[in-house]
N, C-alpha and C. Protein backbone atom coordinates (compact mmCIF):
# COMPACT_ATOMS: atom_id res chain seq x y z
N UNK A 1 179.23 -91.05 97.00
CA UNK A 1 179.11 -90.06 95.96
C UNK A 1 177.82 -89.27 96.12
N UNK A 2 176.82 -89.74 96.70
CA UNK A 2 175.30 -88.82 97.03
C UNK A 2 175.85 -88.52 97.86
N UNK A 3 176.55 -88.56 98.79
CA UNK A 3 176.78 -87.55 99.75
C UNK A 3 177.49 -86.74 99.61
N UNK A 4 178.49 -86.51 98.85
CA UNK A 4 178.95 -85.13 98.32
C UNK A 4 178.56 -84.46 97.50
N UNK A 5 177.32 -85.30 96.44
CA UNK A 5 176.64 -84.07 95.99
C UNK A 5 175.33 -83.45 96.31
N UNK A 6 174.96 -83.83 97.19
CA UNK A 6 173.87 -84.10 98.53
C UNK A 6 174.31 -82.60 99.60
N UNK A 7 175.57 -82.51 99.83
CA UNK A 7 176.46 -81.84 100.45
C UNK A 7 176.53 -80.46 99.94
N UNK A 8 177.16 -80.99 98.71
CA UNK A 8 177.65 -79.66 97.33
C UNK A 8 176.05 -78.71 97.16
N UNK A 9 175.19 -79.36 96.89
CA UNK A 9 173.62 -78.83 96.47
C UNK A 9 173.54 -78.26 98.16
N UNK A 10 173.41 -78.10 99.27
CA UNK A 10 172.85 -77.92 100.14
C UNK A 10 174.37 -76.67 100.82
N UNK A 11 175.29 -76.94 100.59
CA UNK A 11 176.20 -75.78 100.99
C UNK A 11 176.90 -75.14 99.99
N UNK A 12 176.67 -75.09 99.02
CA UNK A 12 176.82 -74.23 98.02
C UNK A 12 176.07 -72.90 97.76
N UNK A 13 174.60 -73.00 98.19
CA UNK A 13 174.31 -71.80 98.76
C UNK A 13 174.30 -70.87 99.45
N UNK A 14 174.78 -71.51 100.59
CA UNK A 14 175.07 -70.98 101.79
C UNK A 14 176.52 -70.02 102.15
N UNK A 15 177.57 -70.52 101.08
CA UNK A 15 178.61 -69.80 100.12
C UNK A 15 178.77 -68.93 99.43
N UNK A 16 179.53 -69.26 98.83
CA UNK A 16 180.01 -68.62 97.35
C UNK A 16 178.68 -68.18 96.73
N UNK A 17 177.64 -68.70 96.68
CA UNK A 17 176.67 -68.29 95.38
C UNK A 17 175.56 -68.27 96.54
N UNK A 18 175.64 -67.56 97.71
CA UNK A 18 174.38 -67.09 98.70
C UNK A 18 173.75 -65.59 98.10
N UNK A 19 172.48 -65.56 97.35
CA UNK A 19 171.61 -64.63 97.04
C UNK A 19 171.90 -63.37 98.18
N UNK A 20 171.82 -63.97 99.19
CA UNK A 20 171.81 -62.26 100.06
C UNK A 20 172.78 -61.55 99.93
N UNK A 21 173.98 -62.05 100.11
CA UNK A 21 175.28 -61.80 99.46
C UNK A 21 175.77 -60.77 98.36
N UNK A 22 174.87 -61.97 97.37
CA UNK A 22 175.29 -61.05 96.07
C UNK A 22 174.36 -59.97 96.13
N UNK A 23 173.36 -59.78 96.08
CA UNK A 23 172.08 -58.46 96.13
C UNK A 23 172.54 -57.40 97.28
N UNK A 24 173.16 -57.69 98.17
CA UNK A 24 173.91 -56.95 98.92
C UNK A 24 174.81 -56.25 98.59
N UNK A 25 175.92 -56.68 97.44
CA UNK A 25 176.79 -56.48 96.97
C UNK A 25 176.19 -54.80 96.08
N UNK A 26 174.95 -55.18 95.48
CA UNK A 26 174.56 -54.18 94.41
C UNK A 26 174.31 -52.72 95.04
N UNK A 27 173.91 -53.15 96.48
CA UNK A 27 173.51 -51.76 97.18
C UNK A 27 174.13 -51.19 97.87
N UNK A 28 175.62 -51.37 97.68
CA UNK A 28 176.90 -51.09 98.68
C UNK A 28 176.86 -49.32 98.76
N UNK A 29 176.65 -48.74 97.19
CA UNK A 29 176.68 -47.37 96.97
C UNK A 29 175.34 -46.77 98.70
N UNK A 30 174.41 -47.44 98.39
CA UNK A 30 172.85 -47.43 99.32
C UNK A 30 174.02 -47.45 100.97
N UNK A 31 174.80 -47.95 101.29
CA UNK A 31 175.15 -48.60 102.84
C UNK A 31 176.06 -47.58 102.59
N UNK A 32 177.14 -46.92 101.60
CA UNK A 32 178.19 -46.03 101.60
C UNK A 32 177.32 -44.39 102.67
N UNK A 33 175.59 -44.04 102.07
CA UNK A 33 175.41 -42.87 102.44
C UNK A 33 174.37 -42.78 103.71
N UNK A 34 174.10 -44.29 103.61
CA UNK A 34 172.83 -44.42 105.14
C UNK A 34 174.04 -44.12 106.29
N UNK A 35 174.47 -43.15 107.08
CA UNK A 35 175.22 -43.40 107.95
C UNK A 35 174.48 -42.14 108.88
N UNK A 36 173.34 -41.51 108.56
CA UNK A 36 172.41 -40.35 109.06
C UNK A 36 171.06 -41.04 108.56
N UNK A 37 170.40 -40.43 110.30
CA UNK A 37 169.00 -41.39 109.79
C UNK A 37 168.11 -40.46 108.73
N UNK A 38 168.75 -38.97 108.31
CA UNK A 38 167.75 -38.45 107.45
C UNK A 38 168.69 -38.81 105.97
N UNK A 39 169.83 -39.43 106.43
CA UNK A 39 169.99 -39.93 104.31
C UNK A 39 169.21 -40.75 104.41
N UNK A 40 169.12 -41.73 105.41
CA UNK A 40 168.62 -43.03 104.98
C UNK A 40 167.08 -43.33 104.60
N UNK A 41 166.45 -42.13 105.53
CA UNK A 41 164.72 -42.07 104.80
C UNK A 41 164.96 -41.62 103.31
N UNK A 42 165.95 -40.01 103.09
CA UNK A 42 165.90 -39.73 101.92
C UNK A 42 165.95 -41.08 100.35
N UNK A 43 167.23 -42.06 101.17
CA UNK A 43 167.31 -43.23 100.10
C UNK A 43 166.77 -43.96 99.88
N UNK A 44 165.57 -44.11 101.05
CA UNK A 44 164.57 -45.03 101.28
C UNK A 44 163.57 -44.72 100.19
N UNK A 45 163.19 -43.46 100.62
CA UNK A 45 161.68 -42.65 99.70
C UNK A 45 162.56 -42.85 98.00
N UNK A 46 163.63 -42.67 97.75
CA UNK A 46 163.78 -42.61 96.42
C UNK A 46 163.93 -43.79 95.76
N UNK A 47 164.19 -44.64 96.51
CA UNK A 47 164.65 -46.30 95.98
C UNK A 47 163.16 -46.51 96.16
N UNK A 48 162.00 -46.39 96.31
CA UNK A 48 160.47 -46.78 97.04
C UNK A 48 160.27 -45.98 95.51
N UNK A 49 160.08 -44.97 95.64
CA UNK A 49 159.31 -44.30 94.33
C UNK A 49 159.97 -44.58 93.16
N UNK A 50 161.33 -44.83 92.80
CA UNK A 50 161.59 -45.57 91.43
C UNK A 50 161.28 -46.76 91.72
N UNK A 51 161.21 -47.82 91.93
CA UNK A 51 160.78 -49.12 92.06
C UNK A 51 159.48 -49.01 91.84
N UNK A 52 158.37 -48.60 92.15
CA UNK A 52 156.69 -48.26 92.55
C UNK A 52 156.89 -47.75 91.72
N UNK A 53 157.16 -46.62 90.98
CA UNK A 53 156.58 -46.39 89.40
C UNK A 53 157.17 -46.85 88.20
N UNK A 54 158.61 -47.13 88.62
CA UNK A 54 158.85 -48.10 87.48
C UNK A 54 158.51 -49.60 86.94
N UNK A 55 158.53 -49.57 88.11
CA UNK A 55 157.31 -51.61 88.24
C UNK A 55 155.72 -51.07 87.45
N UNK A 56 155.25 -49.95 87.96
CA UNK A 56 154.09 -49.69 87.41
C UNK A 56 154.13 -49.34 86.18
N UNK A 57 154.61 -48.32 85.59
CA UNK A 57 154.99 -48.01 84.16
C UNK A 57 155.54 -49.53 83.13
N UNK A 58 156.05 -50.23 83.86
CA UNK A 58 156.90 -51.37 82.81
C UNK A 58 155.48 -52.31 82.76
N UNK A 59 154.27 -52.68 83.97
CA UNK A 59 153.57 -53.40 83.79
C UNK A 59 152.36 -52.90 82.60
N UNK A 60 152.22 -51.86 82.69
CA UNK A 60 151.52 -51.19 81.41
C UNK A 60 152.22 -51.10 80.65
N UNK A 61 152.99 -51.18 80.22
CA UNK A 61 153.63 -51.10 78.75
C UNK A 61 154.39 -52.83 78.51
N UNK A 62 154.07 -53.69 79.40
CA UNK A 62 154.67 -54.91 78.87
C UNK A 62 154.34 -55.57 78.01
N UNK A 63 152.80 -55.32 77.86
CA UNK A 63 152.23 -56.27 76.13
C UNK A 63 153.07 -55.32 74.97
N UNK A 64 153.24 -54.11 75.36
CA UNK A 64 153.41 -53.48 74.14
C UNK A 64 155.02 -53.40 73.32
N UNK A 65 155.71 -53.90 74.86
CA UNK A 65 157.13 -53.92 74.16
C UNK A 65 157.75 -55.26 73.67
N UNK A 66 158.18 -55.01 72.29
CA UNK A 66 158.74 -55.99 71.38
C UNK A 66 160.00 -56.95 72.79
N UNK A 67 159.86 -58.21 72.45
CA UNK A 67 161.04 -59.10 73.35
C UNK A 67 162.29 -58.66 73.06
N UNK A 68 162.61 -57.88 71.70
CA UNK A 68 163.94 -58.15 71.65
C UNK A 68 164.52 -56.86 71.87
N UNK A 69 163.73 -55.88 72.35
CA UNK A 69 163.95 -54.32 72.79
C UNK A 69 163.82 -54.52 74.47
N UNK A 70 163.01 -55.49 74.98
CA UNK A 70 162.63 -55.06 76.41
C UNK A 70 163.17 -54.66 77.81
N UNK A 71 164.33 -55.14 77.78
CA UNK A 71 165.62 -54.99 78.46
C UNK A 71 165.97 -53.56 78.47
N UNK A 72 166.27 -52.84 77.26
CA UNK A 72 166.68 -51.72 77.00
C UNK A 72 165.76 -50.81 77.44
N UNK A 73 164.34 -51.06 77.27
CA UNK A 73 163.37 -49.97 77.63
C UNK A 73 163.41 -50.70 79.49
N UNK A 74 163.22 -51.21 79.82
CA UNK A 74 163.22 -51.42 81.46
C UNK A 74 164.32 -50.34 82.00
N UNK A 75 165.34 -50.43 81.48
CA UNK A 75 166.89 -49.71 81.90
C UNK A 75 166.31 -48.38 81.49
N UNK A 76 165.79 -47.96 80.29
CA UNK A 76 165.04 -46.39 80.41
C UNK A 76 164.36 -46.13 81.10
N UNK A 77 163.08 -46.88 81.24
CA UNK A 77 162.29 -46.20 82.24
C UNK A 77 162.92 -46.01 84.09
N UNK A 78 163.20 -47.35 84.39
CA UNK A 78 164.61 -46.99 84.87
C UNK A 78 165.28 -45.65 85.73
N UNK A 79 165.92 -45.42 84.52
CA UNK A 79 166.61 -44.35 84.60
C UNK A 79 165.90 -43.20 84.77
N UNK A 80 165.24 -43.11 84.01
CA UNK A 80 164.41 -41.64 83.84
C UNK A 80 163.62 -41.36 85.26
N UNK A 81 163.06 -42.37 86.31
CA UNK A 81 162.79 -42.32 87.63
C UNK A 81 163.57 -41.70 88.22
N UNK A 82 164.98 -42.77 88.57
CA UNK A 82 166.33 -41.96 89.02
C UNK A 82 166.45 -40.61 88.89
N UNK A 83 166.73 -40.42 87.50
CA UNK A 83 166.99 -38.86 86.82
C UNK A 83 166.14 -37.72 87.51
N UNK A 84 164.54 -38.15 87.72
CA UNK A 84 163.79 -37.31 88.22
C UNK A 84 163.94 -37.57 89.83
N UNK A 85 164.06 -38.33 90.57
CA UNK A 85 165.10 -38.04 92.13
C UNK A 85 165.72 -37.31 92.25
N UNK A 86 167.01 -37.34 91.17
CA UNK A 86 168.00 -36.57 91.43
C UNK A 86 167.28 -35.10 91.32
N UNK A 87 166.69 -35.10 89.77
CA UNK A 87 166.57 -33.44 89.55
C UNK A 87 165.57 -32.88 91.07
N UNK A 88 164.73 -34.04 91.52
CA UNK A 88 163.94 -33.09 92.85
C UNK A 88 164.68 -32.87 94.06
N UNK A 89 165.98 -33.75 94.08
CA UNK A 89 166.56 -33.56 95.26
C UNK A 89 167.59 -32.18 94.89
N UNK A 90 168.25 -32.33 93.56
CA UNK A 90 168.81 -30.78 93.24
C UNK A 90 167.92 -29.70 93.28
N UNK A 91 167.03 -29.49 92.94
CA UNK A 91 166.21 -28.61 92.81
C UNK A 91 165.69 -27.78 94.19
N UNK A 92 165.24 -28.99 95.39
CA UNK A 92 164.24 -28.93 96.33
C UNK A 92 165.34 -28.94 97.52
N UNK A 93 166.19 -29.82 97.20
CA UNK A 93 166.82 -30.48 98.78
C UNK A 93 168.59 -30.41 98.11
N UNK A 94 168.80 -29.11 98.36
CA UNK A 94 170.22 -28.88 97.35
C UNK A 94 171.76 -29.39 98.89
N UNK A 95 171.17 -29.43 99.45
CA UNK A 95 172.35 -30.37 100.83
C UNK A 95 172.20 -31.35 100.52
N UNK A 96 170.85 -31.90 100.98
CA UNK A 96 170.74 -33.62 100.55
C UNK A 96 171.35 -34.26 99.33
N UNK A 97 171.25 -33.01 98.02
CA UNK A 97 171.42 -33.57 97.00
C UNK A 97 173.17 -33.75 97.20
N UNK A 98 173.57 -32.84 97.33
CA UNK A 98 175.45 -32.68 97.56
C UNK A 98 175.80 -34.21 98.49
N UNK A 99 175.10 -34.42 99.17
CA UNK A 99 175.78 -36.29 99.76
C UNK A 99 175.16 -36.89 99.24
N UNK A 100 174.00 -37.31 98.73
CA UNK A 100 173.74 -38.14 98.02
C UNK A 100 173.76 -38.46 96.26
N UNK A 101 173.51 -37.37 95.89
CA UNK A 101 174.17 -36.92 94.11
C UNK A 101 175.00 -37.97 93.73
N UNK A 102 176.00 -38.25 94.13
CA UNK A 102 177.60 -39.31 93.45
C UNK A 102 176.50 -40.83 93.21
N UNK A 103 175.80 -40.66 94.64
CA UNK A 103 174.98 -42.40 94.66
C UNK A 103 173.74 -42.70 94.17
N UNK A 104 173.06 -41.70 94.03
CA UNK A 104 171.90 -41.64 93.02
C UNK A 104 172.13 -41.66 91.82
């Protein structure tokens, strides 16, 4: 009986419930438009600058947001990164924006 759950704990990750896997899964839209090496810097620089200022913005404002709101404001600030990608890639880079737009 330790050896099948000895077994179960040690290949169960490696499965069904393998982390790379699933986190892979989330960026499928990301692998749909890298198929040109200039989408793939473009998705690079934009997934880099929402992450980097939204990590930065959420760490200054984390004493300040109530626990039972915090979720909701992460998903705003969030977004509002995104939002401003998109609007610079419409604005600035109106090709780039036309293949990448649907996935941003």
């Amino acid at each position: 009986m330790a050896k099948s759950a000895l077994k179960k704990t040690f290949l169960t990750p490696l499965g069904k419930e393998n982390p790379v896997f699933v986190q892979i899964l989330g960026i499928c839209s990301t692998l749909a438009v890298t198929n040109k090496l200039q989408n793939t810097l473009v998705m690079t620089l934009g997934v880099m600058f929402t992450t980097a200022l939204s990590s930065w913005t959420l760490s200054l404002m984390r004493n300040r947001i109530p626990s039972r709101i915090r979720m909701m404001v992460e998903t705003m600030v969030i977004a509002t990164y995104v939002i401003i990608v998109d609007i610079v890639l419409k604005a600035f880079y109106p090709d780039m924006w036309k293949q990448l737009g649907p996935y941003v």
